[in-house]
Protein backbone atom coordinates (compact mmCIF):
# COMPACT_ATOMS: atom_id res chain seq x y z
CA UNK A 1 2.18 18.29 -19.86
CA UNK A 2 5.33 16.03 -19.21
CA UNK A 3 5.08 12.52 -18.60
CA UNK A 4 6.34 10.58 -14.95
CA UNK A 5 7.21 6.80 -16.20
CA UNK A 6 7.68 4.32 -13.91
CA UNK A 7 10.87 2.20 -14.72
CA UNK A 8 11.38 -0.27 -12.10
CA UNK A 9 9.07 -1.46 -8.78
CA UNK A 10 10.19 -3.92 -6.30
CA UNK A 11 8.79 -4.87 -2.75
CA UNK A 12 10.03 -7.61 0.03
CA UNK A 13 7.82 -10.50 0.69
CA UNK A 14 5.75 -9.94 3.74
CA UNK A 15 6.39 -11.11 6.77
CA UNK A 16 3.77 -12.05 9.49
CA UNK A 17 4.05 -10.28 13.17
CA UNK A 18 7.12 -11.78 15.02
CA UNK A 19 7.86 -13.45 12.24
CA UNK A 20 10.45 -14.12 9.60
CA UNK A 21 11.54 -10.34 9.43
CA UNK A 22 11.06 -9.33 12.93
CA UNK A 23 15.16 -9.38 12.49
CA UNK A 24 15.27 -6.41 10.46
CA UNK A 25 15.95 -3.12 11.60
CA UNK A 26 13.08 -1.05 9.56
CA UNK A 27 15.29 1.13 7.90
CA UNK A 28 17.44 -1.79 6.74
CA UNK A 29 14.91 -3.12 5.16
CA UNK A 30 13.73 0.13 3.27
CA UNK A 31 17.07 0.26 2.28
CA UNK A 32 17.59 -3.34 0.33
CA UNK A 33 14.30 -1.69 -1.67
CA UNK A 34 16.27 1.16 -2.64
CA UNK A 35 19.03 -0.61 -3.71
CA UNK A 36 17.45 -3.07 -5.99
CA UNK A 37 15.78 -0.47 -7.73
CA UNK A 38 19.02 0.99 -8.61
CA UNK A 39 20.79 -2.19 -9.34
CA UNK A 40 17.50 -3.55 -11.35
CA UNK A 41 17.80 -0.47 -13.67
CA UNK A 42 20.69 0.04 -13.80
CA UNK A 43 20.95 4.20 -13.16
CA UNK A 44 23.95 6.01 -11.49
CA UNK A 45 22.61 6.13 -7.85
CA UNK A 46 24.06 9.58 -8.19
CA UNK A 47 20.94 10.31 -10.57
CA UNK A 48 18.52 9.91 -7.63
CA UNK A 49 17.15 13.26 -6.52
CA UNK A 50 14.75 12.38 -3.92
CA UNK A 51 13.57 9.67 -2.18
CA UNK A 52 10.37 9.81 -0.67
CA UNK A 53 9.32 7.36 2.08
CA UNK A 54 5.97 6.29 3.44
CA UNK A 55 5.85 5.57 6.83
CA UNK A 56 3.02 5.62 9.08
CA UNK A 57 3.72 4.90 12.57
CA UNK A 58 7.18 7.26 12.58
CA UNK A 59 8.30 6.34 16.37
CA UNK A 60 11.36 4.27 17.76
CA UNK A 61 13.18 2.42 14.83
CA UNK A 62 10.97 4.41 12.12
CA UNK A 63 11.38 7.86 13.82
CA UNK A 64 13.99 10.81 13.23
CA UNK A 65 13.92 11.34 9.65
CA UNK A 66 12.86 7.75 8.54
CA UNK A 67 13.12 8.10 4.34
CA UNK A 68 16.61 9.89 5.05
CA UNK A 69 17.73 7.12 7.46
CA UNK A 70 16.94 4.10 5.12
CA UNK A 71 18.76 6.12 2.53
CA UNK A 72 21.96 6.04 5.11
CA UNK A 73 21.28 2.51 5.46
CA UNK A 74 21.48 2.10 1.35
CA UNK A 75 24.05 1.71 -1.19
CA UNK A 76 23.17 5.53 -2.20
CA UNK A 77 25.52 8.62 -2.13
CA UNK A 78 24.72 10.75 0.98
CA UNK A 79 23.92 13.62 -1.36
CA UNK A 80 20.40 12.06 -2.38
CA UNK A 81 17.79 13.52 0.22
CA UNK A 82 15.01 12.28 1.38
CA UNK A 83 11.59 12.67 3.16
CA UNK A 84 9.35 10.80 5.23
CA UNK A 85 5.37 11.47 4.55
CA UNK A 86 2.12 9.73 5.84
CA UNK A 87 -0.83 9.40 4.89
CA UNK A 88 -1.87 6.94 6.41
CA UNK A 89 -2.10 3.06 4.81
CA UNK A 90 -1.88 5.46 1.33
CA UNK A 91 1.60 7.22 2.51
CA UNK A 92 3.77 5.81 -0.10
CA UNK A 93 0.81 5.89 -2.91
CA UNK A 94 1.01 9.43 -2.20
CA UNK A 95 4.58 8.94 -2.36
CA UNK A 96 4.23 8.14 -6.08
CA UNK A 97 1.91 10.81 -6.73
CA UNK A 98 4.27 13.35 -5.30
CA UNK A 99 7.01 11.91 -7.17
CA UNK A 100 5.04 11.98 -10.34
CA UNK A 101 4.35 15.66 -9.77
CA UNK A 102 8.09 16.76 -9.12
CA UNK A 103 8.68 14.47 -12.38
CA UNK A 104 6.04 16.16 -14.39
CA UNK A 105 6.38 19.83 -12.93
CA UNK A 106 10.11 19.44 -14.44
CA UNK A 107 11.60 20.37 -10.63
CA UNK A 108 13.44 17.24 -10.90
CA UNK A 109 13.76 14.00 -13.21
CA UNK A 110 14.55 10.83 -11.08
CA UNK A 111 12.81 10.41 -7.88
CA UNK A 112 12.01 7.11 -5.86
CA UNK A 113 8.81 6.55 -4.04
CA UNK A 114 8.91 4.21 -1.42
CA UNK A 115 7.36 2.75 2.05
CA UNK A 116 8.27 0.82 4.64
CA UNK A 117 6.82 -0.95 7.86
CA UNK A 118 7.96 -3.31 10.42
CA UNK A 119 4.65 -3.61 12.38
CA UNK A 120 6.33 -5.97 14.97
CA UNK A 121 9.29 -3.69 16.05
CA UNK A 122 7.21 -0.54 15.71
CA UNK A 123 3.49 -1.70 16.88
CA UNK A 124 0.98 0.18 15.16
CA UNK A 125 -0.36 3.25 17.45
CA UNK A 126 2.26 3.27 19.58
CA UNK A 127 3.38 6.87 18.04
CA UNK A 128 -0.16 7.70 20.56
CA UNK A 129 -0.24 5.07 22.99
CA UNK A 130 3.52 5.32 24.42
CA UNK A 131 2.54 9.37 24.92
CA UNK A 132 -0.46 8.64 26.71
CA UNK A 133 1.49 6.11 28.91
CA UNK A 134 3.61 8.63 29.91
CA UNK A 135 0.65 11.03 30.51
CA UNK A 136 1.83 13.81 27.81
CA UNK A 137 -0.69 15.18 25.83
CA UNK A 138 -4.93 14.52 25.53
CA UNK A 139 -4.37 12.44 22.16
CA UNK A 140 -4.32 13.72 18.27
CA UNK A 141 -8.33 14.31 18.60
CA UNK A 142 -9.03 17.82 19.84
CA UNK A 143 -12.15 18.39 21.55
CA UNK A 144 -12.91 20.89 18.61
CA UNK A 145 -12.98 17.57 16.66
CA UNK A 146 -14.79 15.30 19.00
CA UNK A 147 -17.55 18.08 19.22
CA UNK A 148 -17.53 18.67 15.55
CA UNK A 149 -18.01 14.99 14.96
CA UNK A 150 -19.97 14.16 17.57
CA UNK A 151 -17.18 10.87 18.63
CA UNK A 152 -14.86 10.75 21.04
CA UNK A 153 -12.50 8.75 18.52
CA UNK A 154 -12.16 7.39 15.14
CA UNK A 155 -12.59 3.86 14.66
CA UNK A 156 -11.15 2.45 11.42
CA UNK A 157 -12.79 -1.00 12.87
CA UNK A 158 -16.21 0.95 13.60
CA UNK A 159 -16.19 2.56 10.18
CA UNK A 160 -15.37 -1.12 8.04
CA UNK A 161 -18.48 -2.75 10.39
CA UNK A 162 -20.85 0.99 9.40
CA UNK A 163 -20.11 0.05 5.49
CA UNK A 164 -20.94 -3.83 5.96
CA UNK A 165 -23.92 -2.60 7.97
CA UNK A 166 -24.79 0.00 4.28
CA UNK A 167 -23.85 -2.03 1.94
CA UNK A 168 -25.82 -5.30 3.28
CA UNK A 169 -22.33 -7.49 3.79
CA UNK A 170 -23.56 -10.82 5.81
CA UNK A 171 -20.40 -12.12 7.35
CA UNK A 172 -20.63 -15.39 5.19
CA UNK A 173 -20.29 -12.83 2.06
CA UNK A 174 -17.14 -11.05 3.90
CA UNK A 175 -15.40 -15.01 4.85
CA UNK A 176 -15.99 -16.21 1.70
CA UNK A 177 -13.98 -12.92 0.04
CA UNK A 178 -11.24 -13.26 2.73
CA UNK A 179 -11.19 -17.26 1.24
CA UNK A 180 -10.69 -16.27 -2.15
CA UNK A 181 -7.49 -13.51 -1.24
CA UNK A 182 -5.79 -16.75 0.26
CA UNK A 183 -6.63 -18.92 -2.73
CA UNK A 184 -5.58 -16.04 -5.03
CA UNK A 185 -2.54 -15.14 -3.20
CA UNK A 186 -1.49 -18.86 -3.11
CA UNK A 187 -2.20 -19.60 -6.90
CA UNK A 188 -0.06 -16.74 -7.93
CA UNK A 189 2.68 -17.91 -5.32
CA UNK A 190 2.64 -21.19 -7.03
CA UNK A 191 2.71 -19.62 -10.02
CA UNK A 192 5.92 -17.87 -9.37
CA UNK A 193 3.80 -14.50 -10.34
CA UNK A 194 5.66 -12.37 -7.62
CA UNK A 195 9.39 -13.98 -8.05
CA UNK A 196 9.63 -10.87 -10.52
CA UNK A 197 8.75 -8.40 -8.07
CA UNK A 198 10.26 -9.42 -4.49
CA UNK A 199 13.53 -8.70 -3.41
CA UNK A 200 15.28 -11.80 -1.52
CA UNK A 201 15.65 -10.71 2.15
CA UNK A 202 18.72 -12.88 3.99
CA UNK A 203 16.71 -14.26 7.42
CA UNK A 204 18.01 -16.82 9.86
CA UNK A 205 18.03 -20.11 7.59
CA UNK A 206 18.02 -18.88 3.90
CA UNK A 207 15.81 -16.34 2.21
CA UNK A 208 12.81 -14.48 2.26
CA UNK A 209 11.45 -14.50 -0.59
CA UNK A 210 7.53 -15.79 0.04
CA UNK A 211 4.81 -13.31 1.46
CA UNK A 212 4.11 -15.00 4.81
CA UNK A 213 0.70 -14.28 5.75
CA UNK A 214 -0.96 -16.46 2.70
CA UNK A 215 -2.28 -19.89 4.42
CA UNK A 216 -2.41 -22.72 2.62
CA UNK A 217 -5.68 -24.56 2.37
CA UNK A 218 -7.32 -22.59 4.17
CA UNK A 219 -11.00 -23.22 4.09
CA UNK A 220 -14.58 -21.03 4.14
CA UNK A 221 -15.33 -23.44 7.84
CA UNK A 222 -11.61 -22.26 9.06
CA UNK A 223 -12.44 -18.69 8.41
CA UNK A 224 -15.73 -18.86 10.04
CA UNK A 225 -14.63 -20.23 13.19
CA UNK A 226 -12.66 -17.21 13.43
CA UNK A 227 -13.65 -14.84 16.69
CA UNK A 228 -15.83 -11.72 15.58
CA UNK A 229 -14.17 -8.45 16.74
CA UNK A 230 -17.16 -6.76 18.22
CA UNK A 231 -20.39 -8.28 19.61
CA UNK A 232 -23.16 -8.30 17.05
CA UNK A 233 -20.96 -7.38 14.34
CA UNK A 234 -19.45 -9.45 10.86
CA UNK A 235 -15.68 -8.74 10.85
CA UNK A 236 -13.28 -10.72 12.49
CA UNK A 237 -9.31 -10.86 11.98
CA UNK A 238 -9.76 -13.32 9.17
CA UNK A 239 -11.54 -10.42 6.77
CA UNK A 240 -9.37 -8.12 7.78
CA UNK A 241 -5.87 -7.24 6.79
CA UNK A 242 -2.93 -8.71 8.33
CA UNK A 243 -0.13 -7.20 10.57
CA UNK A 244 2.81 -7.12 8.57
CA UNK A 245 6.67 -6.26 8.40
CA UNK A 246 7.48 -5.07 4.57
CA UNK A 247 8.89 -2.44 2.49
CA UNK A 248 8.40 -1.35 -0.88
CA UNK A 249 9.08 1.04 -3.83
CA UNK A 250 9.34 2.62 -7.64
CA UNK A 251 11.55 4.73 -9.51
CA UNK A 252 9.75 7.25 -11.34
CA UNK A 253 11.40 9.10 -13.75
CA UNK A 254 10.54 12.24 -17.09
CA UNK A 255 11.43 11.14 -20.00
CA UNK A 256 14.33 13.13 -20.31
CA UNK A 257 15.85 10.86 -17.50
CA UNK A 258 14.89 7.87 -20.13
CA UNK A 259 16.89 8.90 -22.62
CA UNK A 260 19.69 10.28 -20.68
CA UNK A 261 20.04 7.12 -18.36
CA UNK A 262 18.86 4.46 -21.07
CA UNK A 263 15.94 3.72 -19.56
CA UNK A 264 13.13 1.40 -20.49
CA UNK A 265 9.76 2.08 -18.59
CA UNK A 266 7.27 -0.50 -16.98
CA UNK A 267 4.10 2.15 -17.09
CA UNK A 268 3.24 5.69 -17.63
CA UNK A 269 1.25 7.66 -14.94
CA UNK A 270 -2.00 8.57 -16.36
CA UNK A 271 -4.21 10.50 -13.58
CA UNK A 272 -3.34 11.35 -9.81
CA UNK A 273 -6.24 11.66 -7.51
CA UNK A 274 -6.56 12.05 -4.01
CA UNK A 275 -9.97 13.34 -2.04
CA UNK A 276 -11.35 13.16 1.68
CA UNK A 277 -14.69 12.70 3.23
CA UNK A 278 -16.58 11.91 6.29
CA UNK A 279 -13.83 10.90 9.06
CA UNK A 280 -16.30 8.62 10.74
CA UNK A 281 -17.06 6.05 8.34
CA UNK A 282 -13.50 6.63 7.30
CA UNK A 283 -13.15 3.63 4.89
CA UNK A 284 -15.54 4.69 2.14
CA UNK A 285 -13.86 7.66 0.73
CA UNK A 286 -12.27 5.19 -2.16
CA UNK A 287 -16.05 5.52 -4.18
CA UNK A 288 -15.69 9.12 -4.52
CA UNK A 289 -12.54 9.37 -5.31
CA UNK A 290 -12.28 6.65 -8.31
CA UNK A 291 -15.23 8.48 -9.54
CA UNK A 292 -13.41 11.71 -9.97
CA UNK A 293 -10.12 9.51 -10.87
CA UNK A 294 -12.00 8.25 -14.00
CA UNK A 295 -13.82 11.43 -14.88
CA UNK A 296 -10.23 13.03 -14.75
CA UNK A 297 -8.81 11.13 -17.03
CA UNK A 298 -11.91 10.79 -19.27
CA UNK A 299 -12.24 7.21 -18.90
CA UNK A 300 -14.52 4.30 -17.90
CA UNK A 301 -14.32 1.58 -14.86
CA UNK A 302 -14.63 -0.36 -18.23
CA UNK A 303 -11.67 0.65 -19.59
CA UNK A 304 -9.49 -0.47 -16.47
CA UNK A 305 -7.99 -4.04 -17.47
CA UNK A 306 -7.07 -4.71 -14.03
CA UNK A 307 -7.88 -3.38 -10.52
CA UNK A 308 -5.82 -3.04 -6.85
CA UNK A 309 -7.94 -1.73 -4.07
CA UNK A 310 -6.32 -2.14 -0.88
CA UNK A 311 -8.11 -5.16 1.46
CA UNK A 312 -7.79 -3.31 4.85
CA UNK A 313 -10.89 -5.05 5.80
CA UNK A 314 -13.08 -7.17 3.40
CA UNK A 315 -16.04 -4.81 3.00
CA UNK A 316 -13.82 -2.11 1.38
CA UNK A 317 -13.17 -3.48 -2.08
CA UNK A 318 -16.64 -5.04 -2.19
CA UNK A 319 -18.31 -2.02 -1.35
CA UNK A 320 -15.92 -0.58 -4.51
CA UNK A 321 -17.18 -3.26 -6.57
CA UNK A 322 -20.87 -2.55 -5.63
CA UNK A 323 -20.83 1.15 -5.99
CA UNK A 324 -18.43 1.58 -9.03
CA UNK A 325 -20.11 -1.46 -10.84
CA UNK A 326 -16.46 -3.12 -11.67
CA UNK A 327 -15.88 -6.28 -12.51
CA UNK A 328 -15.09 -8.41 -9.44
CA UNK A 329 -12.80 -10.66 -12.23
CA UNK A 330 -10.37 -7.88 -12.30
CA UNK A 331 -10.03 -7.16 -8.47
CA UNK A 332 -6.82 -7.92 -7.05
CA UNK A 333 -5.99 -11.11 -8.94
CA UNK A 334 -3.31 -11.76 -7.30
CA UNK A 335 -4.68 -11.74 -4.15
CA UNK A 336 -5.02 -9.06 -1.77
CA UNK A 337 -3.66 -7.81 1.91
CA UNK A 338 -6.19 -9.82 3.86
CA UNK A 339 -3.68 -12.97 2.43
CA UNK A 340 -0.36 -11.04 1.44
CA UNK A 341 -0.80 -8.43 4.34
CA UNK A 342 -0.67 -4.59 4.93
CA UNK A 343 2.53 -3.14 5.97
CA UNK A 344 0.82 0.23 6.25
CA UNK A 345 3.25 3.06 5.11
CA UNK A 346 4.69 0.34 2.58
CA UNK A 347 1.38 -1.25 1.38
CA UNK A 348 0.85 1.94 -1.61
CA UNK A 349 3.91 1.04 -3.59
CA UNK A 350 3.66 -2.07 -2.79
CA UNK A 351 0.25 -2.80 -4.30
CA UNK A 352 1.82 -0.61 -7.42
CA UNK A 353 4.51 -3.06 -7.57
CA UNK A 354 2.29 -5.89 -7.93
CA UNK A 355 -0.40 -4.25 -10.20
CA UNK A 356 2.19 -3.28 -12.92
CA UNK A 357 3.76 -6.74 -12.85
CA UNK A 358 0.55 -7.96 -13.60
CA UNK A 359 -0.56 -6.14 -16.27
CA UNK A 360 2.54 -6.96 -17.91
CA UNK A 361 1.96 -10.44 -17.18
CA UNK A 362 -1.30 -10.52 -18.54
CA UNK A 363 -0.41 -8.16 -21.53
CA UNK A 364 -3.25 -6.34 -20.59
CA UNK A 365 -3.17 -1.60 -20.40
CA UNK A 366 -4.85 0.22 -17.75
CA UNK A 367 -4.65 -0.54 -14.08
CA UNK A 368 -5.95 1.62 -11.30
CA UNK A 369 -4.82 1.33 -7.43
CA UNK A 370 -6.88 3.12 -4.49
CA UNK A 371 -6.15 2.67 -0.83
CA UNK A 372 -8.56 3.75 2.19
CA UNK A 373 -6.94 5.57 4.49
CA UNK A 374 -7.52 6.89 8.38
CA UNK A 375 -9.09 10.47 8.78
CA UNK A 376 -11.69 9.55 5.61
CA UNK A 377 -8.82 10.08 2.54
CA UNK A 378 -8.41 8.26 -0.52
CA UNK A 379 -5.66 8.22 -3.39
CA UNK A 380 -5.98 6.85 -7.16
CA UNK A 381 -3.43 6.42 -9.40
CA UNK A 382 -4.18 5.26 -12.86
CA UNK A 383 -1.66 3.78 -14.72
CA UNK A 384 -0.83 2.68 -18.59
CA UNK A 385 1.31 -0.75 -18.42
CA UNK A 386 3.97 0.01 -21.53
């Protein structure tokens, strides 16, 4: 079968709620993405076949064609296409995986996957919760599905709390993981581990080139004094993800395309997986599916030098950990989005962006990236650092 590389992967820094990119027009911002990943490698923007943009809540700014209005926005030729696609917080991971396909199926040899996200100009839900307002419609649950499922809603909140609940999380164990994303996040900061991978956003006053959302000393007594977000349960907005504005994005390419376009690629796609499950505990489905990832691609959680499993809330990846018996040393070393944030429809190439920088960093191989994502899905993407 053909191969889909990966030759260049690029994100913005985050930016907290009405904060330093609440400036940016969303499709704007996708665009500066999409132009340094042409610039950074260099190909004829000409070459670009597709673009395909994640984008979850597609309303107001990030409505009407999204992908193919950030491409407008861009440096490309108005002959490259694109399309917008969610799938929820995994849109633009499933953005890569489609890419890799149309690479690998031979349809087409240069295609960018991408995401994008401003969570202040386009609140998350409104796509639902300006309808209701304006009384049109009952909501996107049926009551075929509410009787199926025996819920009037899905909770993604609900469903994190179930899993703490299963799994035995104390909320001491889920603070003191939300500690260690900040302290991660702000090592590799210092670092300069992500200069590599951001593109420089002009804001009011200079640049924008630091995620956010990371605080600085922040302490396990800080994070406990944080309100819970139910009564009786372990979560509060400290182990969960943050509300972020942020794009994101890779160029995937055959290897035809290297050659032809002098190329040199950061990783090779090894295995594509996405599954579903029960739509009620919603945030579990990312087991299952790295299960059947590995078994795929004949290989063992041991093999995997380094993992990224998306922190929408911090039961997730320990409930990963527990279940797929990883090492917790290899877990998003860099941090994770309860520090860095979760720009929803930009998090999945965003987290790619960061996982194949650090494998290269570390000179390590194998990397694996799974998101959980609303209605109970799940994508993998193994990947081979080169």
């Amino acid at each position: 079968m053909p191969e889909a590389y990966i030759v260049e992967a690029a994100r913005t820094a985050g930016g907290k709620r009405n904060g330093a990119l609440a400036g940016w027009h969303p499709a704007d911002m996708a665009a500066e993405v999409l132009n340094a990943l042409t610039d950074r490698s260099g190909i004829d923007p000409a070459a670009i076949e597709d673009v395909i943009m994640g984008c979850v809540t597609q309303a107001g700014e990030q409505s009407f064609a999204f992908g193919r209005n950030a491409v407008l926005a861009s440096r490309l030729p108005q002959s490259v296409p694109a399309v917008t696609i969610d799938r929820q917080c995994g849109s633009s991971q499933q953005a890569i995986q489609f890419a890799a396909q149309a690479v690998m199926s031979g349809t087409q040899d240069v295609v960018i996957a991408a995401g994008g996200e401003s969570m202040t100009r386009v609140p998350m839900f409104t796509n639902m919760t300006l309808h209701a307002q304006a009384g049109l419609g009952t909501g996107p649950f049926s009551e075929r599905i509410q009787q199926r499922f025996g819920v009037k809603t899905f909770s993604q909140f609900e469903g994190a709390e179930m899993i703490a609940r299963n799994y035995g999380f104390d909320r001491e164990t889920l603070d003191r993981f939300a500690l260690e994303s900040h302290l991660k996040a702000s090592a590799a900061t210092a670092a300069g581990a992500f200069e590599a991978e951001i593109v420089p956003l002009p804001i009011e006053g200079g640049m924008h080139t630091r995620d956010e959302g990371i605080r600085e000393g922040a302490t396990l007594e800080g994070i406990a004094s944080v309100k819970l977000l139910s009564e009786g349960g372990v979560l509060s907005a400290a182990s969960a993800s943050q509300i972020c504005d942020g794009a994101s994005g890779v160029l995937v390419v055959s290897e035809r395309a290297l050659k032809q376009h002098g190329l040199t690629p950061l990783a090779r796609i090894v295995n594509l997986t996405v599954t579903a499950g029960d739509p009620v505990i919603m945030l579990e489905e990312p087991i299952p599916a790295t299960r059947k990832a590995l078994a795929r691609a004949g290989m063992t959680i041991g093999e995997i030098d380094l993992y990224e499993v998306n922190e929408a809330f911090a039961p997730i990846p320990l409930a990963w950990l527990q279940a797929i018996g990883a090492d917790p040393a290899r877990l998003n070393v860099n941090g994770g989005a309860i520090a860095l944030g979760h720009p929803l429809g930009a998090s999945g190439t965003k987290l790619m962006t960061t996982l194949i920088h650090a494998l290269r960093a570390r000179g390590k191989r194998y990397g694996l990236q799974t998101m959980c994502e609303g209605g109970g899905m799940a994508n993998v993407t193994i990947i081979e650092a080169l």
